[in-house]
Protein backbone atom coordinates (compact mmCIF):
# COMPACT_ATOMS: atom_id res chain seq x y z
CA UNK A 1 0.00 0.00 0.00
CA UNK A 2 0.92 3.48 -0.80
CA UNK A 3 0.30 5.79 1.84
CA UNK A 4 2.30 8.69 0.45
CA UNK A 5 0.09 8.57 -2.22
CA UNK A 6 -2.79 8.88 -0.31
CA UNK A 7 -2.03 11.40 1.74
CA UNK A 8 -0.81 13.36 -1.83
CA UNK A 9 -4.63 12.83 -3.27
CA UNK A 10 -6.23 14.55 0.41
CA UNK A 11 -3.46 17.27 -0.53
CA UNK A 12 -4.20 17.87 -3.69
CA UNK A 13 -8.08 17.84 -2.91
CA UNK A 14 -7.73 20.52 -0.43
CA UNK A 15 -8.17 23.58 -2.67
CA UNK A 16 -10.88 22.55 -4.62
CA UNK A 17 -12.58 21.90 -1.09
CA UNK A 18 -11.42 25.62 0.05
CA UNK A 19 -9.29 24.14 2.59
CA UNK A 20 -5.96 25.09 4.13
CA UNK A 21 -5.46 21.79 5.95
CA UNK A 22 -7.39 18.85 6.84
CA UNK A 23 -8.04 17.42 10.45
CA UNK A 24 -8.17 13.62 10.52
CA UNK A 25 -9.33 11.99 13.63
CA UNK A 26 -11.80 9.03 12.09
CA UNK A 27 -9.22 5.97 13.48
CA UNK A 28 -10.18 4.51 9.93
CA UNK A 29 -9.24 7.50 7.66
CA UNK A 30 -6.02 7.92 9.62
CA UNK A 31 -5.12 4.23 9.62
CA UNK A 32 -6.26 4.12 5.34
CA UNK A 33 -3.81 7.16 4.80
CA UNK A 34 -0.68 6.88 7.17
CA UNK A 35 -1.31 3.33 8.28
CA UNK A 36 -1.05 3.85 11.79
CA UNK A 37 -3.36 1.66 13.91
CA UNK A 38 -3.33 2.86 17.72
CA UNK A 39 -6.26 4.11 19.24
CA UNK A 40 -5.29 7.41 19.82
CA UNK A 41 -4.05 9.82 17.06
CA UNK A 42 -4.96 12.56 14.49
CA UNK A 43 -3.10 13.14 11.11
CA UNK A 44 -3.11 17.13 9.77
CA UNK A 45 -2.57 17.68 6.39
CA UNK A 46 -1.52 20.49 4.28
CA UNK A 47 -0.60 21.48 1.28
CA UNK A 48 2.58 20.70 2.25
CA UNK A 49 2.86 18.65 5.18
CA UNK A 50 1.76 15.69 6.93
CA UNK A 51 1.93 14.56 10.32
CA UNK A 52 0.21 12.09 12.45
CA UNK A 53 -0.17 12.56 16.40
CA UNK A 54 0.37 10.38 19.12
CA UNK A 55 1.43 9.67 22.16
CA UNK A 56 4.16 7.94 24.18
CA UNK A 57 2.62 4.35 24.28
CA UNK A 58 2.39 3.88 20.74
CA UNK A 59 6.09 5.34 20.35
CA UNK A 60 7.85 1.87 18.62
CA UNK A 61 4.32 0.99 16.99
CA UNK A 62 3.87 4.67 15.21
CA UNK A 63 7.85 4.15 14.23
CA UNK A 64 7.22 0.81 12.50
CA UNK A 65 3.21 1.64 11.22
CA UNK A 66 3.53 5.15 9.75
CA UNK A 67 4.24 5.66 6.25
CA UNK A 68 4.15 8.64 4.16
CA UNK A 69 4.19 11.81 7.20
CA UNK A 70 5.90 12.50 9.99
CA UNK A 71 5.29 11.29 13.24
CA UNK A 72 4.82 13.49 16.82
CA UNK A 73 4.97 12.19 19.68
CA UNK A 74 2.95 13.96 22.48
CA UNK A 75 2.32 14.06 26.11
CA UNK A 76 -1.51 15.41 26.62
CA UNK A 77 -4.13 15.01 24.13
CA UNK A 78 -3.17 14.65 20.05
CA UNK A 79 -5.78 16.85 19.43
CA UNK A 80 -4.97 19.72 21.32
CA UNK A 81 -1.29 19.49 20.33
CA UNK A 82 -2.03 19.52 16.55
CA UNK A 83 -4.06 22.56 17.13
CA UNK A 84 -0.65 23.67 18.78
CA UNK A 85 1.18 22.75 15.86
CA UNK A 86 -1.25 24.30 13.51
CA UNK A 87 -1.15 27.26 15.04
CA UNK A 88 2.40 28.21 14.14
CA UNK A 89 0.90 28.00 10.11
CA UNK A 90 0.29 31.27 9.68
CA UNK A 91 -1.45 30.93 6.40
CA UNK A 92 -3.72 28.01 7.40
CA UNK A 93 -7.22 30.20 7.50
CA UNK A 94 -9.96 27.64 6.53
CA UNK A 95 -9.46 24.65 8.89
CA UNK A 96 -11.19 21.33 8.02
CA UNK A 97 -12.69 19.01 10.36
CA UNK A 98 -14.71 15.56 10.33
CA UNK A 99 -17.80 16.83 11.32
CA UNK A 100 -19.35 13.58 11.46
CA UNK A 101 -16.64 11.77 13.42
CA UNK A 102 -15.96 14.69 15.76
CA UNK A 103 -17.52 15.30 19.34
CA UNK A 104 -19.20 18.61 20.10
CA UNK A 105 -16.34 18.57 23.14
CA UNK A 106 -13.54 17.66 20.91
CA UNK A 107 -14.73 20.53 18.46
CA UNK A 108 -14.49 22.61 21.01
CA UNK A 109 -11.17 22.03 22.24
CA UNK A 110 -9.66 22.31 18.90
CA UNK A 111 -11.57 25.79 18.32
CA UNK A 112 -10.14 26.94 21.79
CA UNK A 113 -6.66 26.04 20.91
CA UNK A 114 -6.59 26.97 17.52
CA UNK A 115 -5.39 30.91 16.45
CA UNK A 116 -8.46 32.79 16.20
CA UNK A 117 -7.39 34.04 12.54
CA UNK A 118 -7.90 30.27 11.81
CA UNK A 119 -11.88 28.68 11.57
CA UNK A 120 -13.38 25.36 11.58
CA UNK A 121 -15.30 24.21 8.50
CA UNK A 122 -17.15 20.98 8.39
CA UNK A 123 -14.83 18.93 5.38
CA UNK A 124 -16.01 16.82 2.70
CA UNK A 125 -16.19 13.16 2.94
CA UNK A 126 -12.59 13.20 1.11
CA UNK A 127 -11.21 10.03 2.46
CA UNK A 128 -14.47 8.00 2.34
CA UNK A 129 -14.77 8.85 -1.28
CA UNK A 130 -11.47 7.61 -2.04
CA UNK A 131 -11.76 4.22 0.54
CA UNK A 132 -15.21 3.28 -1.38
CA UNK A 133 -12.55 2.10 -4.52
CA UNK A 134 -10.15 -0.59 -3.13
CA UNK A 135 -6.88 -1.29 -4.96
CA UNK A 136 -5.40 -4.70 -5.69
CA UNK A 137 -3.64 -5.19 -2.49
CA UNK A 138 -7.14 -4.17 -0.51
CA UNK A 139 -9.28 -6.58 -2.64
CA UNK A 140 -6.87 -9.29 -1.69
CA UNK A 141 -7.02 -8.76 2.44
CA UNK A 142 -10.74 -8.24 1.73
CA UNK A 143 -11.02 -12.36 0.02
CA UNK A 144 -8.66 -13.42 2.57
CA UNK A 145 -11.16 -12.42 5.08
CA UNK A 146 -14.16 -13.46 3.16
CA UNK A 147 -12.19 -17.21 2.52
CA UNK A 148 -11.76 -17.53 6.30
CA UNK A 149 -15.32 -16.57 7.16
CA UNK A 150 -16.72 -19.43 4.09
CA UNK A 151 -14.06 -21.89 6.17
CA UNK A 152 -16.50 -20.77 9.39
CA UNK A 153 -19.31 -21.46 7.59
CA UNK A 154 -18.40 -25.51 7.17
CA UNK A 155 -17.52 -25.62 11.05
CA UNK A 156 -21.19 -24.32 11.92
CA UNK A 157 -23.10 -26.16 10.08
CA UNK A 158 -22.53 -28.69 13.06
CA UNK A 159 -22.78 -26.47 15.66
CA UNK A 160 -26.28 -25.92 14.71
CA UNK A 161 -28.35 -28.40 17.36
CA UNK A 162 -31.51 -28.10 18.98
CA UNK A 163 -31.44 -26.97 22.17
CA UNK A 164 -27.77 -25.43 21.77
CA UNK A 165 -27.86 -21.92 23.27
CA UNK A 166 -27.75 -19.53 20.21
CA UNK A 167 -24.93 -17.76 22.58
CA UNK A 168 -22.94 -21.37 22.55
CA UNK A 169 -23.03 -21.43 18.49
CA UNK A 170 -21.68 -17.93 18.55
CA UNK A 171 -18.85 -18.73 21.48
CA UNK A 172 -17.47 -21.96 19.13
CA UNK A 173 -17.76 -19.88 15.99
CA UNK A 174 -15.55 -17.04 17.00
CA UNK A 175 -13.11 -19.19 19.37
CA UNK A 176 -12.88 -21.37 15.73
CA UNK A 177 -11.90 -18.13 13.55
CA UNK A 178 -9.48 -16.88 16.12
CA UNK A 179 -8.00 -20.36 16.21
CA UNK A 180 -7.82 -19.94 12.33
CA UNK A 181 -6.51 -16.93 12.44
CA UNK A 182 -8.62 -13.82 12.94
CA UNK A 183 -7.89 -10.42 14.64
CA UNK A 184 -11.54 -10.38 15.64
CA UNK A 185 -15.04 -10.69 14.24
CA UNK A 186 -15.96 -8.51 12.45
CA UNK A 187 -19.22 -7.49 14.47
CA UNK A 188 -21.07 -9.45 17.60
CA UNK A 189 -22.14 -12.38 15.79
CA UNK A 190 -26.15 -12.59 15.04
CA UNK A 191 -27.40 -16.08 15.45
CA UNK A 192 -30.91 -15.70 15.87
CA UNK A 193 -33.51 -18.92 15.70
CA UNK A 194 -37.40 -19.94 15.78
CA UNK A 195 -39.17 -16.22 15.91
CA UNK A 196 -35.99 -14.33 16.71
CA UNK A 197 -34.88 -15.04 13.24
CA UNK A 198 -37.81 -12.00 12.79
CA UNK A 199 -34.92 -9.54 14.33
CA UNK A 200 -32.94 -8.37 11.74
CA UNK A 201 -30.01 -7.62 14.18
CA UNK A 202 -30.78 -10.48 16.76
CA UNK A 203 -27.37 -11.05 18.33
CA UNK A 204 -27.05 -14.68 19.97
CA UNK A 205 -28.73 -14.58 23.09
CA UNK A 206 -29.48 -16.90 25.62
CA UNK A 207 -32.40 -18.97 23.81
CA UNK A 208 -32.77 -22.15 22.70
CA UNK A 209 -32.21 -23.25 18.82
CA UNK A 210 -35.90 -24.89 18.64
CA UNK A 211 -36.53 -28.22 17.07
CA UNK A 212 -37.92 -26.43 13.74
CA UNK A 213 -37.24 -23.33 12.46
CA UNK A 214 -35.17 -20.72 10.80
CA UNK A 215 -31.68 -19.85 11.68
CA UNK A 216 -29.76 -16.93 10.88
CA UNK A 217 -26.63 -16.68 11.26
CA UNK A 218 -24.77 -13.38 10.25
CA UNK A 219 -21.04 -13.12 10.76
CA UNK A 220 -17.69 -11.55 9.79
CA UNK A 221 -13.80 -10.91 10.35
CA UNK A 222 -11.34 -9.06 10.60
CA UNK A 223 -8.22 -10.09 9.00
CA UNK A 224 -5.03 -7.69 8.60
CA UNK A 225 -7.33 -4.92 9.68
CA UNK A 226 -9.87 -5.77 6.67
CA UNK A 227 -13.65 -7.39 7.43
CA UNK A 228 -15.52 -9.90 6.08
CA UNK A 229 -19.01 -10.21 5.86
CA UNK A 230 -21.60 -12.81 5.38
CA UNK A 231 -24.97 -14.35 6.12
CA UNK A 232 -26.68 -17.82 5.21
CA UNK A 233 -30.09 -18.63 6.97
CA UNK A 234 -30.52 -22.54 7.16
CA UNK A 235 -33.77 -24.55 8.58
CA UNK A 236 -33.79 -26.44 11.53
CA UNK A 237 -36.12 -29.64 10.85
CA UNK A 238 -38.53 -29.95 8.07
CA UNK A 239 -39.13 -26.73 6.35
CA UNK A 240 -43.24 -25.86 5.50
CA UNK A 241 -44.30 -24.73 2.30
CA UNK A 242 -44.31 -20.89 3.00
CA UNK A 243 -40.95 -21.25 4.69
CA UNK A 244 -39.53 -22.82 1.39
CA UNK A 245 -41.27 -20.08 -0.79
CA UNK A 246 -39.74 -17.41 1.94
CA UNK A 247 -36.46 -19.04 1.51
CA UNK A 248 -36.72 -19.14 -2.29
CA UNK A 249 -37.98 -15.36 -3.03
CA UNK A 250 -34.87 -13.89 -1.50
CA UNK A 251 -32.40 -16.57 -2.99
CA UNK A 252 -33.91 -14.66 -6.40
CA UNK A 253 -33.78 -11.31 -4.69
CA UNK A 254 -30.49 -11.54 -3.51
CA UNK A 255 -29.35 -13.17 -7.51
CA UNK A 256 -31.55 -10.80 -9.41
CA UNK A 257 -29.50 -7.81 -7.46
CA UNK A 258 -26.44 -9.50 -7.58
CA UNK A 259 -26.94 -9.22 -11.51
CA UNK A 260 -27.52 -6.03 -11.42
CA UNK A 261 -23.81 -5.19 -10.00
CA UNK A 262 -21.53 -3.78 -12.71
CA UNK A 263 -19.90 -0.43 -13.33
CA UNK A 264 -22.11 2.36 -14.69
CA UNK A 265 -25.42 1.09 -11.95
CA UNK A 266 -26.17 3.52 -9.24
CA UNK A 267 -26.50 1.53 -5.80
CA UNK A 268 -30.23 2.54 -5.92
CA UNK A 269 -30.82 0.41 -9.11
CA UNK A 270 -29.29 -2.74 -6.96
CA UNK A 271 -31.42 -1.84 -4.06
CA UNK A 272 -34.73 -1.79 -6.61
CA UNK A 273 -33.78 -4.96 -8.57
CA UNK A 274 -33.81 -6.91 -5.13
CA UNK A 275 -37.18 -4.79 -4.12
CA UNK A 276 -38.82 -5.06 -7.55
CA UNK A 277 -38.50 -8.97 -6.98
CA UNK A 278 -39.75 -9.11 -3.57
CA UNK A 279 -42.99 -7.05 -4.49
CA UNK A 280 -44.01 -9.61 -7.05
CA UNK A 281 -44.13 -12.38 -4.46
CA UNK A 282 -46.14 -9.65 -2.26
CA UNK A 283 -43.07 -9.78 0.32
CA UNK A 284 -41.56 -6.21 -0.04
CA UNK A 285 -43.06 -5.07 2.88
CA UNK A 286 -41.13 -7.17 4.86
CA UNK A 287 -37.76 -6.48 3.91
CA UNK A 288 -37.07 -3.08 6.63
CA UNK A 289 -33.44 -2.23 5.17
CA UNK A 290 -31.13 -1.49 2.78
CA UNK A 291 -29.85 -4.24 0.33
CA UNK A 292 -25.92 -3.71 1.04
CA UNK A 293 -23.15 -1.53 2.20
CA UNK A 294 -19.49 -0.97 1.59
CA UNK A 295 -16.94 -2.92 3.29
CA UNK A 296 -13.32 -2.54 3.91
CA UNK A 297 -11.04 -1.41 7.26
CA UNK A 298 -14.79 -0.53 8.61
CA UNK A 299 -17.88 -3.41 8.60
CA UNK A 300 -19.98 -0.10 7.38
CA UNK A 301 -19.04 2.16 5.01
CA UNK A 302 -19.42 3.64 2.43
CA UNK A 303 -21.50 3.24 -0.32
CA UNK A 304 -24.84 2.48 1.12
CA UNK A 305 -26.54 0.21 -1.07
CA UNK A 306 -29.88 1.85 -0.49
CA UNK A 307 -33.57 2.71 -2.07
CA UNK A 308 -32.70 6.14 -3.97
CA UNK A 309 -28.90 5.65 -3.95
CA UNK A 310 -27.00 7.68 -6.46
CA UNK A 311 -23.75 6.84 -5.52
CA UNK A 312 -22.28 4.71 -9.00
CA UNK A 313 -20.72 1.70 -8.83
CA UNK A 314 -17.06 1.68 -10.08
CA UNK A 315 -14.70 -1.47 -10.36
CA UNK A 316 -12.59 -2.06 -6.84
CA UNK A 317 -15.33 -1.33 -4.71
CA UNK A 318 -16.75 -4.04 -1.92
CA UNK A 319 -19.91 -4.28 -1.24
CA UNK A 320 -23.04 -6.84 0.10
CA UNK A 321 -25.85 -7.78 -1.25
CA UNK A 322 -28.19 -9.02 1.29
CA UNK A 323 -31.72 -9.00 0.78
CA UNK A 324 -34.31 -9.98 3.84
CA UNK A 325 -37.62 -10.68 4.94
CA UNK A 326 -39.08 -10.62 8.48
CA UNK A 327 -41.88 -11.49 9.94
CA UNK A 328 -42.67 -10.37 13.48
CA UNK A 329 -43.60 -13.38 15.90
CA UNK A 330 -43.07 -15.98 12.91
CA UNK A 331 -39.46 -16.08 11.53
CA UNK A 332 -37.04 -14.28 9.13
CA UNK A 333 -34.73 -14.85 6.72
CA UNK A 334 -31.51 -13.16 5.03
CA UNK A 335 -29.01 -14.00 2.50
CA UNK A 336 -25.59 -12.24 2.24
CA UNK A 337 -22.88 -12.15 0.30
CA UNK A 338 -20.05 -9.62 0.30
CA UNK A 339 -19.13 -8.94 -3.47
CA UNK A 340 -16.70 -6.99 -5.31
CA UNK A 341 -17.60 -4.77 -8.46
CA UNK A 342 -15.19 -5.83 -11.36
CA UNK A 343 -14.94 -4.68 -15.06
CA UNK A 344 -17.91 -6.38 -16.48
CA UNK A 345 -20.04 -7.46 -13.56
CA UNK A 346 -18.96 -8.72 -9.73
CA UNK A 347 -17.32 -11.29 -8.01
CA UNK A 348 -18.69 -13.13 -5.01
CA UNK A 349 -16.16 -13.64 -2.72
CA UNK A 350 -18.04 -15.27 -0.18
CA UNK A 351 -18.58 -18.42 -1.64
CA UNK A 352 -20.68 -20.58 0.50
CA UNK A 353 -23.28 -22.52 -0.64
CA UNK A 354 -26.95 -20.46 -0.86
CA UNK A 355 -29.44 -23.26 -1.33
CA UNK A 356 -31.40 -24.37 1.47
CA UNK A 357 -30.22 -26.37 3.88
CA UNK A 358 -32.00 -28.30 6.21
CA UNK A 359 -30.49 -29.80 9.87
C-alpha cells in the first residue's frame, strides 16, 4: 500500500474543497492514509505537510506503522497538540474538520486552541470517497477475510443443534476463527432462531435453537485490519411450504440484485432490482433495510446500497448484497454475500453454498 500517495490525493483535494489543511481523527481514515493503527491519534494535512499525532505508548508501533508523514509524539491530548502545531501555520485560514466523526467537546477544544485568525469548516467526505474504490492489495485482504469466514461457515453447520444456546453457536464460531486466524469478528455475531430469526439484528442470546425453524446466522472478520461479511439462513427440521417459498424469493432477490452489480449502476438500481423482486411475491413489505453496504477497514461504510442511492458503482469497490424478509412473531430470513464490483459485472467472494439447507 501506498500511503504517500494517499495522503498526496487529500493534498491535492484541499483547494478545490477551500481548505488550508485537513483534520483527521476518524481511526479509519487515519489508519487508510498513514497506516497507523493505535487508538489514539490525528493526522493534519496540508498542502505541504503531513503529520500524524500520538502519544508515548504507541512510540515503537507509530515508528514501524507510519508511512508517508511525519510522526509526533505527544504528552496530553493529540488533538490539542495539533491545534498547537497548527497554530504556528500562519497561512492556514480555513481549517477542516470531520464533522461527522468529531464530538461537540472535541470541536471545542480544537476551536479553543486553535489561532483565532484560523476557523473550523465541516470537510467533505474526502477520504471515504477515495476508501469506497479498493486497490489490488485491498481486494486481496478483503477475500482473505471473506475465505476464512466461508471456512467458518463448514464448522457451523454442526454447531447448529436443537437446544444449543444460540450464545454457545456464537462462542465456538468465533473461538474457531481466532484459532484460524482472525484479529476479531468482524461485528457481535447474530445467530438468531425460531421467531428471533424476525430480528434483523438479533445477536445470539441466551435462547434455545428450537426443534424447527429458521436460523440466521450473520457473521464476519477481521483479518489484517480488513472485514468480512456474510450471512446464510438454514432450517432447523422440516421446512413448511411458506418457509420454502420465503427461503426461495430472497435466494432470487439476492441473484436478481447480484446481476444487477456492474460499473455504470447507481446503488439505488441494486437496491430496486432486489425490491422489484420481492414485491411480485407480495413480500416487499417485509424487507425493513437497505440491500448492502461498503466494506473494507470498517464493517460499514461507504456506499450504502440503499432505495434512492445515487452513488455509481465503479470497479474495486466491496460491497453486500443481502436481501431480507421478516416477519414479526413468525421467523425471518436473510441471504448475504459480500461482493466486489469488477470490469464487467462482480465477483462473489463469499462463496458458501446459498441453497437451502436443512439440519
Amino acid at each position: 500500500m501506498v500511503h504517500s500517495a494517499r495522503i498526496d490525493r487529500v493534498a491535492a483535494k484541499l483547494t478545490a474543497a477551500r481548505l488550508d489543511a485537513i483534520v483527521i481523527t476518524h481511526l479509519p481514515n487515519v489508519r487508510y492514509l498513514c497506516g497507523f493503527s493505535g487508538s489514539a491519534a490525528v493526522l493534519v494535512i496540508t498542502s505541504r505537510d503531513a503529520v500524524v499525532f500520538t502519544d508515548g505508548r504507541y512510540r515503537e508501533q507509530a515508528r514501524t506503522e507510519v508511512q508517508g508523514c511525519k510522526v509526533n509524539i505527544v504528552t496530553g491530548a493529540p488533538l490539542a497538540q495539533a491545534a498547537q502545531w497548527l497554530n504556528k501555520k500562519v497561512s492556514l485560514r480555513r481549517v477542516g474538520i470531520e464533522a461527522a466523526h468529531l464530538t461537540i467537546a472535541e470541536r471545542n477544544q480544537l476551536h479553543r486552541v486553535l489561532n483565532r485568525r484560523s476557523s473550523l469548516v465541516g470537510a467533505p467526505a474526502l477520504v471515504e470517497r477515495m476508501r469506497m474504490v479498493k486497490d489490488s492489495a485491498e481486494i486481496a485482504l478483503i477475500r482473505a477475510a471473506c475465505r476464512l469466514g466461508s471456512k467458518l461457515f463448514d464448522l457451523l453447520l454442526k454447531k447448529l443443534t436443537p437446544g444449543v444456546t444460540e450464545a454457545t453457536v456464537a462462542g465456538e464460531l468465533e473461538l474457531a476463527a481466532r484459532k484460524l486466524g482472525a484479529d476479531q469478528m468482524s461485528f457481535p455475531t447474530i445467530i438468531a432462531a425460531g421467531k428471533r430469526s424476525a430480528l434483523p439484528h438479533g445477536r445470539a442470546s441466551g435462547a434455545l435453537l428450537p426443534p424447527r425453524g429458521f436460523v440466521v446466522c450473520d457473521f464476519g472478520v477481521i483479518l489484517a485490519d480488513y472485514c468480512s461479511d456474510m450471512t446464510r439462513t438454514l432450517h432447523l427440521g422440516r421446512p413448511d411450504r411458506l418457509a420454502k417459498q420465503a427461503y426461495e424469493a430472497v435466494l432470487e432477490a439476492q441473484l436478481t440484485a447480484l446481476d444487477t452489480v456492474r460499473p455504470g449502476q447507481t446503488v439505488g438500481e441494486v437496491d430496486s432490482a432486489a425490491r422489484r423482486l420481492l414485491k411480485k411475491r407480495r413480500l416487499d413489505k417485509f424487507f425493513t433495510h437497505s440491500t448492502g453496504h461498503g466494506v473494507g477497514l470498517e464493517i460499514h461504510e461507504a456506499p450504502r446500497v440503499g432505495a434512492g442511492g445515487t452513488d455509481v458503482l465503479k470497479a474495486g469497490m466491496v460491497v453486500t448484497i443481502e436481501p431480507g424478509i421478516y416477519l414479526p412473531g413468525k421467523w425471518g430470513v436473510r441471504i448475504e454475500d459480500t461482493v466486489v464490483v469488477t470490469q464487467t459485472g462482480c465477483e462473489i467472494l463469499t462463496n458458501s453454498r446459498k441453497e437451502l439447507i436443512t439440519l
